[in-house]
C-alpha atoms as a PDB file:
ATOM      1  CA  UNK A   1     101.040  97.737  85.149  1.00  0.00           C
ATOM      2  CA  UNK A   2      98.823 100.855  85.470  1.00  0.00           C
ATOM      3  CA  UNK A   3      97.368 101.426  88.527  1.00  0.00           C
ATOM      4  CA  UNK A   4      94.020 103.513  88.328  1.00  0.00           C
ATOM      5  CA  UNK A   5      93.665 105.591  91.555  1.00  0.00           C
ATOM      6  CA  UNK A   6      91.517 108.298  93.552  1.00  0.00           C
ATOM      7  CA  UNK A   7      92.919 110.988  95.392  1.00  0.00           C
ATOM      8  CA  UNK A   8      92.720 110.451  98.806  1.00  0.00           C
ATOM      9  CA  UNK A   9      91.580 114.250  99.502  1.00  0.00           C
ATOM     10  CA  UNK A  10      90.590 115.657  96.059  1.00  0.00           C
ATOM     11  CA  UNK A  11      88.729 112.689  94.182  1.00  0.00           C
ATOM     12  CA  UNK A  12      91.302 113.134  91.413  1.00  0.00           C
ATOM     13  CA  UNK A  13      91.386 110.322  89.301  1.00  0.00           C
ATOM     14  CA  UNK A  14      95.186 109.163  88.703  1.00  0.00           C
ATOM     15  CA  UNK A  15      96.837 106.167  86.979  1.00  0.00           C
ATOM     16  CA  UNK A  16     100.648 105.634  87.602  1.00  0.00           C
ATOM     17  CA  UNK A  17     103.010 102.892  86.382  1.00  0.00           C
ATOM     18  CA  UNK A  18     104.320 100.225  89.222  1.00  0.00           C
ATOM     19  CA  UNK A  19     106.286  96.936  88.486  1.00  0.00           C
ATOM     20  CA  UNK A  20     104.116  94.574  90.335  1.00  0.00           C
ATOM     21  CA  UNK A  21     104.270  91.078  91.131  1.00  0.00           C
ATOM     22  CA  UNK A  22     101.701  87.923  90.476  1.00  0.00           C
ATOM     23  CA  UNK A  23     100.954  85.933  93.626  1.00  0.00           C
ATOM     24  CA  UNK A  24      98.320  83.114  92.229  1.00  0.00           C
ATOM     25  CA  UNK A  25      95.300  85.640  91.696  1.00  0.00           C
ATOM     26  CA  UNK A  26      96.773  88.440  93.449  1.00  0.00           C
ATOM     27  CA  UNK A  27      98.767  91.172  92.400  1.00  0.00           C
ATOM     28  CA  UNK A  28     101.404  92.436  94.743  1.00  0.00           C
ATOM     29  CA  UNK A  29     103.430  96.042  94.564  1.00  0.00           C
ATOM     30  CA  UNK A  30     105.281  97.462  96.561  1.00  0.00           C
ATOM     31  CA  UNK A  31     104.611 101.307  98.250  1.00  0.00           C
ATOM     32  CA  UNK A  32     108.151 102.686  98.101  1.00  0.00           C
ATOM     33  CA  UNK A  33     109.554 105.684  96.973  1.00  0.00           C
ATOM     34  CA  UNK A  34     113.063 104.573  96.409  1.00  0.00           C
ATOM     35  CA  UNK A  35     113.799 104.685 100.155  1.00  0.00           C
ATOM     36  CA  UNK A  36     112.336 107.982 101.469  1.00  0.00           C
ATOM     37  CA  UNK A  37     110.559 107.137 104.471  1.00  0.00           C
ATOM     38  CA  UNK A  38     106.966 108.869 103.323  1.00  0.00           C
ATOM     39  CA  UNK A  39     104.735 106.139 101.726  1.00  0.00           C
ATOM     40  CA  UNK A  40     103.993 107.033  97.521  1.00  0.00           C
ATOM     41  CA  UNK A  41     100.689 109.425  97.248  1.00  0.00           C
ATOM     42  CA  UNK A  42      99.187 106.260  95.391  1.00  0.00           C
ATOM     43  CA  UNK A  43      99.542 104.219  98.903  1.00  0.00           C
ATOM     44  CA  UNK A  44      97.103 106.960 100.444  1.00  0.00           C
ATOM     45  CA  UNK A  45      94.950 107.278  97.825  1.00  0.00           C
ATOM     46  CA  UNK A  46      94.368 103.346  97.434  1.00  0.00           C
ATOM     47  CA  UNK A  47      94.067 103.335 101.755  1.00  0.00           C
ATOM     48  CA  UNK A  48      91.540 106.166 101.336  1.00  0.00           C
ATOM     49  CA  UNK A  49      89.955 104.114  98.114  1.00  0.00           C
ATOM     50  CA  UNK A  50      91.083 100.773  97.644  1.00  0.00           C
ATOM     51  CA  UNK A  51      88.611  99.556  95.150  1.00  0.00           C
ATOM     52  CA  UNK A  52      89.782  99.743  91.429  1.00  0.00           C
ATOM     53  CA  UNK A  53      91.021  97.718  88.377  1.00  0.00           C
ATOM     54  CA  UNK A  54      93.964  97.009  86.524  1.00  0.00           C
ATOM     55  CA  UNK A  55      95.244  95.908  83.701  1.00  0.00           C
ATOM     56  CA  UNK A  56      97.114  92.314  83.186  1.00  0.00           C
ATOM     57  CA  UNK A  57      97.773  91.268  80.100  1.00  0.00           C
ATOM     58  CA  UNK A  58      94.622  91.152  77.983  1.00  0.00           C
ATOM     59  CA  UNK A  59      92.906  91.060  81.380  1.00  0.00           C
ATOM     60  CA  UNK A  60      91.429  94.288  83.630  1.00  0.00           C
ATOM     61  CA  UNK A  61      90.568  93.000  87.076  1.00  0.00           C
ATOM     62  CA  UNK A  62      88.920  94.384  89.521  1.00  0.00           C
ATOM     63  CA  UNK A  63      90.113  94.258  92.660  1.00  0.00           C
ATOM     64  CA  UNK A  64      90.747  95.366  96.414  1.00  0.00           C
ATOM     65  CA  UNK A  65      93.655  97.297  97.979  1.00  0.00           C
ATOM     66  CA  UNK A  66      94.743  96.014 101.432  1.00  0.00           C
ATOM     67  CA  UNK A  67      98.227  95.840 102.957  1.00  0.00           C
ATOM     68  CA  UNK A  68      99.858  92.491 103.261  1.00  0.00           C
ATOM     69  CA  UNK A  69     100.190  90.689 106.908  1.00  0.00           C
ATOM     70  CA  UNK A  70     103.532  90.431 108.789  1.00  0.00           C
ATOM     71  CA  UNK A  71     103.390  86.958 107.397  1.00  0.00           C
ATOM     72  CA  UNK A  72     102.479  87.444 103.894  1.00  0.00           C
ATOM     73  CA  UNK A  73     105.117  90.263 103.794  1.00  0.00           C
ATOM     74  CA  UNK A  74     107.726  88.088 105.191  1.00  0.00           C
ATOM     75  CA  UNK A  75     106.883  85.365 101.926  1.00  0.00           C
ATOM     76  CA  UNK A  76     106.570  87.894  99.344  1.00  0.00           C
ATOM     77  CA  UNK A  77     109.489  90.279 100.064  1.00  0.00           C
ATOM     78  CA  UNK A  78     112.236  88.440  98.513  1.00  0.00           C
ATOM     79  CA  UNK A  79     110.015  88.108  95.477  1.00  0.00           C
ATOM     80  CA  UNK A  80     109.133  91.509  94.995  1.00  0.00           C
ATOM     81  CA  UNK A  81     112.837  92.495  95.225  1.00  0.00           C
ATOM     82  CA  UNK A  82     113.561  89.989  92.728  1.00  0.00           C
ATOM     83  CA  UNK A  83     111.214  91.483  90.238  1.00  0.00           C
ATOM     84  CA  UNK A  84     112.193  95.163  90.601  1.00  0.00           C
ATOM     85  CA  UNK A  85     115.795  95.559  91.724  1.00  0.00           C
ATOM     86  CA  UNK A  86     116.402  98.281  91.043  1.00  0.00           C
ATOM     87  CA  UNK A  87     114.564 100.223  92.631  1.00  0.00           C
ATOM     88  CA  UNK A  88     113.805  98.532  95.788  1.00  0.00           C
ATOM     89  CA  UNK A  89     116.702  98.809  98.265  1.00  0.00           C
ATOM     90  CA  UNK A  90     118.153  94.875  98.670  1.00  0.00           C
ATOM     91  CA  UNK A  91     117.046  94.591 102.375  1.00  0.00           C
ATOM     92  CA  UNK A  92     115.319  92.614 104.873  1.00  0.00           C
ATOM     93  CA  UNK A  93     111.930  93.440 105.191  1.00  0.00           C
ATOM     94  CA  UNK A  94     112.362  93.915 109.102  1.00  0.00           C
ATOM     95  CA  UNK A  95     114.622  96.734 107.539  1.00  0.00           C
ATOM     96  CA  UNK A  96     112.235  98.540 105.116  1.00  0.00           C
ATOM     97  CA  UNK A  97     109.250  98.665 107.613  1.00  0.00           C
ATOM     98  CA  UNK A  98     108.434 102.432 105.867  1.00  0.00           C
ATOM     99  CA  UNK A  99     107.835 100.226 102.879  1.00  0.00           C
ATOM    100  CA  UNK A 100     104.338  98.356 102.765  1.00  0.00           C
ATOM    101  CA  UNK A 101     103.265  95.510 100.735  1.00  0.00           C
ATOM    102  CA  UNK A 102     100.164  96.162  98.959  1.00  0.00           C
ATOM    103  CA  UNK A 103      98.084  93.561  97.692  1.00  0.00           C
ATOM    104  CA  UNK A 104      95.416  93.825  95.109  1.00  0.00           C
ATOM    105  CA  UNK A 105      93.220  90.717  95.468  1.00  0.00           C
ATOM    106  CA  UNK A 106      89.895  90.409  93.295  1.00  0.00           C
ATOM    107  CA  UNK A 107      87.278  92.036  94.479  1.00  0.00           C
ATOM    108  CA  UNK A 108      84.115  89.760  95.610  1.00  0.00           C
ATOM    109  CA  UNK A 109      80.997  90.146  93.051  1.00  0.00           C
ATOM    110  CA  UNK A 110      77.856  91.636  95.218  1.00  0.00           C
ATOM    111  CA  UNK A 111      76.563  88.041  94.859  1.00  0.00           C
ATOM    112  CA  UNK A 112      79.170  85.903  96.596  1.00  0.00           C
ATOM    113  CA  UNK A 113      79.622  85.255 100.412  1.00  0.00           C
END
C-alpha cells in the first residue's frame, strides 16, 4: 500500500510504501523502523494529520489514523507479524512497546452520527 501523508511540521505532502494488514474494514500497519526505538516520521506525521486515503486494490478509502488499544494490539499483533516477517522483529507485543499499531479505519461522511 501507499500511504499519502502530511508532514507533521512542514505540510509536506509524502506517500511511502508499508505492508499493511486488512482487519474487516480497517487497515492495520505497523509504525516500526526495523527495531530502532524512534517511531517512522510517517507515525508523526499521521498523529499530527491523521486524515487521508489509500489505495486497496481498485479501491482509495478514506480514512482516519488512530493508534490501536492495548486490546486491539494484543489481537492484531500476531497477525501483523505474520504478514510482514521480515521486517518486524518476531516478539511479543509486551516486548515491542516502541512499536505502535496504527489503524486506518474509514473516515465518517459529514452526514453520519
Amino acid at each position: 500500500m501507499l500511504l499519502d501523508h502530511v508532514g507533521a511540521n512542514t505540510g509536506t505532502k509524502r506517500t511511502t510504501p508499508l505492508v499493511y494488514v486488512e482487519d474487516d474494514r480497517d487497515v492495520v500497519i505497523v509504525a516500526s523502523k526495523g527495531g530502532h526505538p524512534r517511531n517512522p516520521a510517517w507515525y508523526h506525521n499521521l498523529r499530527a494529520n491523521p486524515d487521508t486515503t489509500v489505495p486497496i486494490g481498485a479501491d482509495r478509502r478514506a480514512v482516519h489514523a488512530r493508534v490501536a488499544t492495548r486490546e486491539e494490539r494484543e489481537r492484531l499483533w500476531p497477525k501483523a507479524v505474520a504478514r510482514d516477517i521480515r521486517r518486524i522483529p518476531r516478539l511479543p507485543a509486551t516486548h515491542r512497546p516502541h512499536d505502535p499499531l496504527v489503524i486506518l479505519e474509514p473516515r465518517r461522511s459529514p452526514t453520519s452520527p
